[in-house]
PDB file of N, CA and C in Angstrom:
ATOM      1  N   UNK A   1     140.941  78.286   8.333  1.00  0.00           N
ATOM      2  CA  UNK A   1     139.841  79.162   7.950  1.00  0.00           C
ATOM      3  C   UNK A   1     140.101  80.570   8.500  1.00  0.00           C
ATOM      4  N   UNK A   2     139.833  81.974   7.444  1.00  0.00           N
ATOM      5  CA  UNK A   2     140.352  83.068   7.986  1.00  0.00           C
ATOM      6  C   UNK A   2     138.732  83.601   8.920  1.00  0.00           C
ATOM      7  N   UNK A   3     139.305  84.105   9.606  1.00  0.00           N
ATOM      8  CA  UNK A   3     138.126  84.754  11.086  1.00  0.00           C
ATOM      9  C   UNK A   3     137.554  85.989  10.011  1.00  0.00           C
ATOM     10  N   UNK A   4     136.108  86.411  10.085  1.00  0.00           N
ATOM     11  CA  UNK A   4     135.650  87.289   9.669  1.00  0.00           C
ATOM     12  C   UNK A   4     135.324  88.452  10.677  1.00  0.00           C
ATOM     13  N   UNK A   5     134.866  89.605  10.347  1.00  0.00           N
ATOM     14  CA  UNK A   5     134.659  90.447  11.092  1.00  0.00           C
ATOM     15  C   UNK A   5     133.340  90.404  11.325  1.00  0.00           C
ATOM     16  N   UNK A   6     132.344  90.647  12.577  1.00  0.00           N
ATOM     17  CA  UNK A   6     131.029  91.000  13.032  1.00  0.00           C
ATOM     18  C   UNK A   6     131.056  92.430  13.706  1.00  0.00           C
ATOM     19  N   UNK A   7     129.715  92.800  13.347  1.00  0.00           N
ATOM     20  CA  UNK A   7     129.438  94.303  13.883  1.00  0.00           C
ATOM     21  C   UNK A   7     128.343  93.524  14.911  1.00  0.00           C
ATOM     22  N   UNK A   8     128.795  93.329  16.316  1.00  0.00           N
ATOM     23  CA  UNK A   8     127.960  92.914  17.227  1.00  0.00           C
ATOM     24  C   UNK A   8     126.784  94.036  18.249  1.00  0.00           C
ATOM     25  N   UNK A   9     125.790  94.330  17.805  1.00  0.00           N
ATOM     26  CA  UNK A   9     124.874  95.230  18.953  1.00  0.00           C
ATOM     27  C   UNK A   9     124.035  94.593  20.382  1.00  0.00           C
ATOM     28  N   UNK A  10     124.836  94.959  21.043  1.00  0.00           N
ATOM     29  CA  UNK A  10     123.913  94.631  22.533  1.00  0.00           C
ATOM     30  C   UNK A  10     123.615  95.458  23.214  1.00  0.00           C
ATOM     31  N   UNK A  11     122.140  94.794  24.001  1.00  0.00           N
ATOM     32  CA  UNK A  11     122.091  95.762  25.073  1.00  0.00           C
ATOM     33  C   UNK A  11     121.720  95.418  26.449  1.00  0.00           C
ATOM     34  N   UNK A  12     122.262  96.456  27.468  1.00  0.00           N
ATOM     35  CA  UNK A  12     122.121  95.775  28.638  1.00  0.00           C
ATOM     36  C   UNK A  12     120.698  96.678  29.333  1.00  0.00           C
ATOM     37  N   UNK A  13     119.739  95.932  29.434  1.00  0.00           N
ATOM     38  CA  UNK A  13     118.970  96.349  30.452  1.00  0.00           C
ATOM     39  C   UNK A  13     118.565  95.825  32.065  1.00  0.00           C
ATOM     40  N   UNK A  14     117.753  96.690  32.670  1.00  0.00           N
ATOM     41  CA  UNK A  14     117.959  96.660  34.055  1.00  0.00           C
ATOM     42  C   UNK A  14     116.332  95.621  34.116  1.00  0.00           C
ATOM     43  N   UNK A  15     116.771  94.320  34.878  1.00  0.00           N
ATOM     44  CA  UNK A  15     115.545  94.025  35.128  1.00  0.00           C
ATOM     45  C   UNK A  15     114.244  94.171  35.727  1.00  0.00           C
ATOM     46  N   UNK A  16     113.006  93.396  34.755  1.00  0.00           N
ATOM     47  CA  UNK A  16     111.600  94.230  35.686  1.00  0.00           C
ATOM     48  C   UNK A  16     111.414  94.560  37.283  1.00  0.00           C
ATOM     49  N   UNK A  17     112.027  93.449  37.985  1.00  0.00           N
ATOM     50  CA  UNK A  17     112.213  94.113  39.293  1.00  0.00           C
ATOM     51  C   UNK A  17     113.101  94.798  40.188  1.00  0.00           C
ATOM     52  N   UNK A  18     114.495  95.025  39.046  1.00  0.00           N
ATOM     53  CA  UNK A  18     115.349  96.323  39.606  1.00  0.00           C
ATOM     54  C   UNK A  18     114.932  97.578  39.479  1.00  0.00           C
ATOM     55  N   UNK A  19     115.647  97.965  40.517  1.00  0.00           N
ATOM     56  CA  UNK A  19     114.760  99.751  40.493  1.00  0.00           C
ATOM     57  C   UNK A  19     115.632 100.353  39.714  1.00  0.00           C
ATOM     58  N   UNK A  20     115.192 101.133  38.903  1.00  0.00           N
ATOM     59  CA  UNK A  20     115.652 102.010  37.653  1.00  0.00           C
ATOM     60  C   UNK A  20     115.449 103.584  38.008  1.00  0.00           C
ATOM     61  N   UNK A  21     116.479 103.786  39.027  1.00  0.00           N
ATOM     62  CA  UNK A  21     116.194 105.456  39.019  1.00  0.00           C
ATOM     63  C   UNK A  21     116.421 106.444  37.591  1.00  0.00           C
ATOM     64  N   UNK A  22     117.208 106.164  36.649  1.00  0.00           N
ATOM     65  CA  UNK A  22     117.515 106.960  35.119  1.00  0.00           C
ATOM     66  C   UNK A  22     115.818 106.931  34.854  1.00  0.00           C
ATOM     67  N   UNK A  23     114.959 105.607  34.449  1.00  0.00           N
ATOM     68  CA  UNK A  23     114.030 105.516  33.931  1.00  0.00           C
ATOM     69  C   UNK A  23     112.730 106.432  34.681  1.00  0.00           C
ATOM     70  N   UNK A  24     112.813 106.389  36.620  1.00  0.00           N
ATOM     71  CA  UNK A  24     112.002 106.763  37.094  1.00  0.00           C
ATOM     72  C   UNK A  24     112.221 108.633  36.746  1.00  0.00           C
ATOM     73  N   UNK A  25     113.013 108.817  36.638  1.00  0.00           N
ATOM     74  CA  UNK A  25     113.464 110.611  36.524  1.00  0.00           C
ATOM     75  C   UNK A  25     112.888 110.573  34.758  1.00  0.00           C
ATOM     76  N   UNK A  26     113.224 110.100  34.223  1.00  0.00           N
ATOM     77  CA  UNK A  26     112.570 110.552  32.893  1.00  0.00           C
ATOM     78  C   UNK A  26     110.770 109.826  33.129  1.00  0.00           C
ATOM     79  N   UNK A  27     110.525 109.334  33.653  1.00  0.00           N
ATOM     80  CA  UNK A  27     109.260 109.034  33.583  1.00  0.00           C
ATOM     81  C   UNK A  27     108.466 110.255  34.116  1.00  0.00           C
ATOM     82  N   UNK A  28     109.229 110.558  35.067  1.00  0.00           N
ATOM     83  CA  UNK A  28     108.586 111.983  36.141  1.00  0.00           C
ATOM     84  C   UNK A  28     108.308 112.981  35.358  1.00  0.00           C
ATOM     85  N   UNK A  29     109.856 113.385  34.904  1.00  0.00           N
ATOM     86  CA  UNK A  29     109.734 114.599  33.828  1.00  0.00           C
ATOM     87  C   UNK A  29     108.782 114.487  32.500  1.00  0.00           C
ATOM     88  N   UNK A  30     109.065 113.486  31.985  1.00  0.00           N
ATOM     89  CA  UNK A  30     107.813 112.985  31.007  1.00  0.00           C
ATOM     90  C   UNK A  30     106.434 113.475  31.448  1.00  0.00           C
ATOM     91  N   UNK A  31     105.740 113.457  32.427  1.00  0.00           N
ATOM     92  CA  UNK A  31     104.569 113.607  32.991  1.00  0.00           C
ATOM     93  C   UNK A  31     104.243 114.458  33.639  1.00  0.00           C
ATOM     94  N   UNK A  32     105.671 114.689  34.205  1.00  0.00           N
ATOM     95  CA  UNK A  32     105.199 116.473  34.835  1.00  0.00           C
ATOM     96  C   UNK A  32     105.840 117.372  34.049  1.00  0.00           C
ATOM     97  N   UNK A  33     106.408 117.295  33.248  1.00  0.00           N
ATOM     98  CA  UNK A  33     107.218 118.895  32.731  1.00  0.00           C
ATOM     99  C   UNK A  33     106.764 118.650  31.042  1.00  0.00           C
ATOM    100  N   UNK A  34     106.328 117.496  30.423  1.00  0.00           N
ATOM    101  CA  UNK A  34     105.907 117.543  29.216  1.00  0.00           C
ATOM    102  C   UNK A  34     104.826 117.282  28.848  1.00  0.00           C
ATOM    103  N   UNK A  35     103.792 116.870  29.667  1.00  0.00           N
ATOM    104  CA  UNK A  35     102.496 116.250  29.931  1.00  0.00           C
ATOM    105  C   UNK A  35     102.012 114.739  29.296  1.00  0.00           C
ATOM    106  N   UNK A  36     103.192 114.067  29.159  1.00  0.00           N
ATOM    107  CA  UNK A  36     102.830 112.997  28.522  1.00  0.00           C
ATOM    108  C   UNK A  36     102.493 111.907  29.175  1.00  0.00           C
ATOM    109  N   UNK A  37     101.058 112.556  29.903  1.00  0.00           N
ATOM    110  CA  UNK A  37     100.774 111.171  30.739  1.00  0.00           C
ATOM    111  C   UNK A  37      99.931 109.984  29.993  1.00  0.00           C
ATOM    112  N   UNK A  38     100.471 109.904  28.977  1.00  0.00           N
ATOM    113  CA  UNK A  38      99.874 108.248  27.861  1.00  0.00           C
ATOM    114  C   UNK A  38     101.372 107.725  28.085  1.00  0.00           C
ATOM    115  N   UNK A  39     102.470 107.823  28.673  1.00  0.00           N
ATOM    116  CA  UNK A  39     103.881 106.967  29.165  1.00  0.00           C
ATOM    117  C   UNK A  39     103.016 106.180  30.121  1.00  0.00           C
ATOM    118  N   UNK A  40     103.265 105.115  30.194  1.00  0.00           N
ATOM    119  CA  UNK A  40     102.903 104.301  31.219  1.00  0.00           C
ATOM    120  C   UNK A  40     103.617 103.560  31.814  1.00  0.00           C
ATOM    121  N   UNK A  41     105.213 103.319  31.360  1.00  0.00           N
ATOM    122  CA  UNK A  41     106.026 102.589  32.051  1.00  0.00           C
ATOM    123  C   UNK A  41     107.454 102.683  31.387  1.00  0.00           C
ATOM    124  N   UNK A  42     109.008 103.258  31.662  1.00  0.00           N
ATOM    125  CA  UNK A  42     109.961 103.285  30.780  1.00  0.00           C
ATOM    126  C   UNK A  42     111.297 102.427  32.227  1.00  0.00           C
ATOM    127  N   UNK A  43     111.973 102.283  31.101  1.00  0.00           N
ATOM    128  CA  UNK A  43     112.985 101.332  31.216  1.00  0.00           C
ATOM    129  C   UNK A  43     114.299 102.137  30.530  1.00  0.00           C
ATOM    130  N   UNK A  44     115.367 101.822  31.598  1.00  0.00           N
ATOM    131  CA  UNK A  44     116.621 102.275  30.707  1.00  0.00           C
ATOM    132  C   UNK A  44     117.771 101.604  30.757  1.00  0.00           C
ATOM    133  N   UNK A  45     118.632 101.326  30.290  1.00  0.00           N
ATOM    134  CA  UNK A  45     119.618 100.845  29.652  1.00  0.00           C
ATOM    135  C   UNK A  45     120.933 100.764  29.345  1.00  0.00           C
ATOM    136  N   UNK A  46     121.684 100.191  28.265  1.00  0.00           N
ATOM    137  CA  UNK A  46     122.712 100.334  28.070  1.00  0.00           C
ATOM    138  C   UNK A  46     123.138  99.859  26.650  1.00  0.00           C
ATOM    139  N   UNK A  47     123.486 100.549  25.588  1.00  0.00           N
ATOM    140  CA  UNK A  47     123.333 100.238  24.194  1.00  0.00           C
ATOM    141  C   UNK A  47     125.027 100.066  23.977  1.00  0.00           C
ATOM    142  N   UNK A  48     125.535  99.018  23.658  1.00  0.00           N
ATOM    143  CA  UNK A  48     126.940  98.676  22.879  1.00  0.00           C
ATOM    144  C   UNK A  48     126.923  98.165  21.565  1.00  0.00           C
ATOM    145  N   UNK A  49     128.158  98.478  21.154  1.00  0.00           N
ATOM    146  CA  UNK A  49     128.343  98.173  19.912  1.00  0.00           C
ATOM    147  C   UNK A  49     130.073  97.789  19.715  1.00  0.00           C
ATOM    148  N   UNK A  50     130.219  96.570  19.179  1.00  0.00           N
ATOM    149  CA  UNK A  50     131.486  96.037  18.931  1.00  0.00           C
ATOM    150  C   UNK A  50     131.457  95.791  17.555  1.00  0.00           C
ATOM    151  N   UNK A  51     132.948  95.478  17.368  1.00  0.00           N
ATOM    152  CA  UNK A  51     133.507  94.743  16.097  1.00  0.00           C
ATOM    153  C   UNK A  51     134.158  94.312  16.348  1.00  0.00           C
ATOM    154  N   UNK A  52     134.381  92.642  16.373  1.00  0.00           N
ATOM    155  CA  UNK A  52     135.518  91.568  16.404  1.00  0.00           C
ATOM    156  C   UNK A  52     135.519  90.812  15.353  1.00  0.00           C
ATOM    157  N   UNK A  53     136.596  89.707  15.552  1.00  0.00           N
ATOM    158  CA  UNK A  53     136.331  88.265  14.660  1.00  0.00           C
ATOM    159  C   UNK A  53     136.238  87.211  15.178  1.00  0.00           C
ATOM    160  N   UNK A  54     135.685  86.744  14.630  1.00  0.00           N
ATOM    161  CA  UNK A  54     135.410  85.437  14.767  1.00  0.00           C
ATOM    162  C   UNK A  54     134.894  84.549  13.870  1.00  0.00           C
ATOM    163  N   UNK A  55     134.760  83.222  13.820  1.00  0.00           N
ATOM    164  CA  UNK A  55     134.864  82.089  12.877  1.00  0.00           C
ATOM    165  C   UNK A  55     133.356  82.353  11.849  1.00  0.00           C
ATOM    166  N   UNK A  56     132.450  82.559  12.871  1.00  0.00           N
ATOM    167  CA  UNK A  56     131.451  82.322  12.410  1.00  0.00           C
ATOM    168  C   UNK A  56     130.136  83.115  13.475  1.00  0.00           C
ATOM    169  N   UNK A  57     128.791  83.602  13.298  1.00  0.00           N
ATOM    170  CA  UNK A  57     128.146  84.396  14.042  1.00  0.00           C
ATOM    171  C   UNK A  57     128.078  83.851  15.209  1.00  0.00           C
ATOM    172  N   UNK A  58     127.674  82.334  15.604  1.00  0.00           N
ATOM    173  CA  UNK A  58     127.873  81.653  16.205  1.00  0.00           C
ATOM    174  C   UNK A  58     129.216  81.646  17.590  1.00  0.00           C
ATOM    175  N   UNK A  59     130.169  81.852  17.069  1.00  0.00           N
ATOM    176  CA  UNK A  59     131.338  82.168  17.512  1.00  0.00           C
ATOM    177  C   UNK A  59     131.464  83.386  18.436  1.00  0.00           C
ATOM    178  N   UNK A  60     130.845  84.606  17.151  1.00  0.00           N
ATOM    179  CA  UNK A  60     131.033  86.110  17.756  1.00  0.00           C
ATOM    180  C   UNK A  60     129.953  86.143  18.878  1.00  0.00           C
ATOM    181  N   UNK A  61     128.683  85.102  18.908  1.00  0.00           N
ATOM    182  CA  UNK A  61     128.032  85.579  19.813  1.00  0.00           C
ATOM    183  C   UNK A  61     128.827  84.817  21.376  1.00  0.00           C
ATOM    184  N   UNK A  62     128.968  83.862  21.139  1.00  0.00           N
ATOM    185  CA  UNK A  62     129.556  83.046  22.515  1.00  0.00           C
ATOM    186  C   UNK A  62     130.827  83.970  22.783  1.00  0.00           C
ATOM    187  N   UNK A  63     132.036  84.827  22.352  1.00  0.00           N
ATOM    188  CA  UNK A  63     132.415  85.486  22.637  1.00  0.00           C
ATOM    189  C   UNK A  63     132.108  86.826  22.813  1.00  0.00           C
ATOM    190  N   UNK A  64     131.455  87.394  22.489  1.00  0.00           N
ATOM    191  CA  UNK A  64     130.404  88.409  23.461  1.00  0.00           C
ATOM    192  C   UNK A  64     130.039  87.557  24.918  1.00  0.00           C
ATOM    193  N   UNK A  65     129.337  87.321  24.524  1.00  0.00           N
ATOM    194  CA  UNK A  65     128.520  86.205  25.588  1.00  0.00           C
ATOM    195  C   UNK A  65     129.930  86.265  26.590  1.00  0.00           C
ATOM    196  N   UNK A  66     130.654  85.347  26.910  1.00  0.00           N
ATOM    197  CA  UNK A  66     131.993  85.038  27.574  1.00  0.00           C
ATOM    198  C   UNK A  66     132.418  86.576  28.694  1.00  0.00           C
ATOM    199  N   UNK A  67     132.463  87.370  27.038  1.00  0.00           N
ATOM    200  CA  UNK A  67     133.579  88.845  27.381  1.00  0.00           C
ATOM    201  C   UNK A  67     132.355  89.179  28.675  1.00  0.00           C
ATOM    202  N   UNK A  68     131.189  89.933  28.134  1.00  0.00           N
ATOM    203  CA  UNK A  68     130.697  90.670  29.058  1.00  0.00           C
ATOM    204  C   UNK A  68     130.492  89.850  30.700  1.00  0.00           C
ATOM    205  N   UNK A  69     130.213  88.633  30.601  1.00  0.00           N
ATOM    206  CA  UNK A  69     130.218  88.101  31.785  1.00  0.00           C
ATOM    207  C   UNK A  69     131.664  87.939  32.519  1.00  0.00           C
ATOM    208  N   UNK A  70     133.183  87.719  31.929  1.00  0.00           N
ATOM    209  CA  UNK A  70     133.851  87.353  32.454  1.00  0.00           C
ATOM    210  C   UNK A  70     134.601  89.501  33.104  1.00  0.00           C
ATOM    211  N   UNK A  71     134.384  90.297  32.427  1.00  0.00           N
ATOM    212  CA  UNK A  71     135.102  91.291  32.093  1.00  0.00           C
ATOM    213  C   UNK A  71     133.656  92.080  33.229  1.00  0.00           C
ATOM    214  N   UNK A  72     132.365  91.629  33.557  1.00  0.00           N
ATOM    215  CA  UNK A  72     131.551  92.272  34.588  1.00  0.00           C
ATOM    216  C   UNK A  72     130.907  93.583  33.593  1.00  0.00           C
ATOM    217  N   UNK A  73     130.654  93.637  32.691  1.00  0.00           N
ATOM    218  CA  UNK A  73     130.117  94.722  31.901  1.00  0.00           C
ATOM    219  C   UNK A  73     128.798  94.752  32.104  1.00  0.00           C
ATOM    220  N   UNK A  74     128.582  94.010  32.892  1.00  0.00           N
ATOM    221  CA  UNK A  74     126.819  93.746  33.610  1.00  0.00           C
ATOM    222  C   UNK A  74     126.637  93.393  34.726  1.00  0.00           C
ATOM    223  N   UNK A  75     125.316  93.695  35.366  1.00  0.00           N
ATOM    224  CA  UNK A  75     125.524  93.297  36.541  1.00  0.00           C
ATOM    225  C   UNK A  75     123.978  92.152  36.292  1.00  0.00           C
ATOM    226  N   UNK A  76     124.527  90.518  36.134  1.00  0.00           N
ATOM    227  CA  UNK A  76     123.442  89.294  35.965  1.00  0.00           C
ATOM    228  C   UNK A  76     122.095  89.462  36.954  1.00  0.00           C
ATOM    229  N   UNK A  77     122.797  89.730  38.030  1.00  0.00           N
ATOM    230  CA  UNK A  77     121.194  90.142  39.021  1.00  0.00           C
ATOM    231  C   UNK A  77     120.735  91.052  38.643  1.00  0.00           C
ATOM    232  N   UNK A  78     120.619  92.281  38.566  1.00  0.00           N
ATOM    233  CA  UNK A  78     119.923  93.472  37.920  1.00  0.00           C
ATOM    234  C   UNK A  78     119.732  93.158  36.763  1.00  0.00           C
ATOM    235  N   UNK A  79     120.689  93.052  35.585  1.00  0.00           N
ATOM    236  CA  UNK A  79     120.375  93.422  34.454  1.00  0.00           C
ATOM    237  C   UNK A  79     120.630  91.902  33.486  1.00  0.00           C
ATOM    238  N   UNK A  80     119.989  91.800  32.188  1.00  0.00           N
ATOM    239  CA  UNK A  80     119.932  91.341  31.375  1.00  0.00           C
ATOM    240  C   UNK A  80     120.512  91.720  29.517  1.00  0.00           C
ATOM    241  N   UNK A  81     121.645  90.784  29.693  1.00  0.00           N
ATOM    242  CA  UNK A  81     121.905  90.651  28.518  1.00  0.00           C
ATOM    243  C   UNK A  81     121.559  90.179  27.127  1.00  0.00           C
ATOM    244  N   UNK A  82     121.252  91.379  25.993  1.00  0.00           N
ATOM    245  CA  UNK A  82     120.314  90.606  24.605  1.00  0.00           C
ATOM    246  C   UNK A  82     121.412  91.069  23.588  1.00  0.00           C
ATOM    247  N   UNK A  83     121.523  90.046  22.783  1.00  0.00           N
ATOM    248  CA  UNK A  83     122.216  90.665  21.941  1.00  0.00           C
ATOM    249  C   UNK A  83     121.221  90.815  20.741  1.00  0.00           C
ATOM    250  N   UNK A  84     121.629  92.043  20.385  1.00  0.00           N
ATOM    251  CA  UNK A  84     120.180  92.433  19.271  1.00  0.00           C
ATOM    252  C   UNK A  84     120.411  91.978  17.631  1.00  0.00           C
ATOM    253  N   UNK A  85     121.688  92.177  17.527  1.00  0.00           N
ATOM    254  CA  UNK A  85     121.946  91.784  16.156  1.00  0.00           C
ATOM    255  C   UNK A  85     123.404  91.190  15.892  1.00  0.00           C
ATOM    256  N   UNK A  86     123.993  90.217  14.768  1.00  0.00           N
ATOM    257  CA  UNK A  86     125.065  90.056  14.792  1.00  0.00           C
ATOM    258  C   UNK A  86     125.470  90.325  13.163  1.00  0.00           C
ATOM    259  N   UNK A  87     125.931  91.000  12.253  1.00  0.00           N
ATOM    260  CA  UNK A  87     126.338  91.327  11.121  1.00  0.00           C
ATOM    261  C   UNK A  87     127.574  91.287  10.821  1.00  0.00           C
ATOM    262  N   UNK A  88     127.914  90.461   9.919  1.00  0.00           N
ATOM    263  CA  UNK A  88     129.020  90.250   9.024  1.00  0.00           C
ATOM    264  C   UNK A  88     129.710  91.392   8.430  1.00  0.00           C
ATOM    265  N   UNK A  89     130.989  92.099   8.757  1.00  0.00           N
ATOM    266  CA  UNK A  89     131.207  92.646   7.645  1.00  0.00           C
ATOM    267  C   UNK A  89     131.754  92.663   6.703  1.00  0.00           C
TER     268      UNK A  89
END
């Protein structure tokens, strides 16, 4: 069977009880330098985007899955891995 290509999107965010200094500096500025005090809470991140192959979506996700944990592209205590979408191309 020939391997197809996936356009894989993930993202890594920092969990609810890691401290998020990126998020706390835009929250600040948000509220003091733009007045948008209806923000009530921001979070920040890490947005990837791949293209591999693999057999089947199934496949591309367990190898995502694998890569970022074995390769440290996250850190499991702080942050949380989602993969948002998996598309065929």
């Amino acid at each position: 069977m020939a391997q197809m290509e996936f356009i894989i999107e993930i993202s890594l965010e920092n969990k609810p009880a890691a401290r998020d200094p990126v998020a706390e500096t835009i929250k600040r500025d948000l509220l003091a330098k733009k007045g948008y005090d209806n923000v009530s809470k921001v979070r920040s991140g890490q947005y990837l985007r791949l293209i591999l192959k693999a057999n089947n979506e199934e496949d591309a996700k367990e190898i995502v899955t694998k890569m970022c944990n074995a390769l440290r592209l996250f850190n499991p205590v702080t942050q949380t891995l989602n993969i948002i979408s998996v598309k065929k191309l």
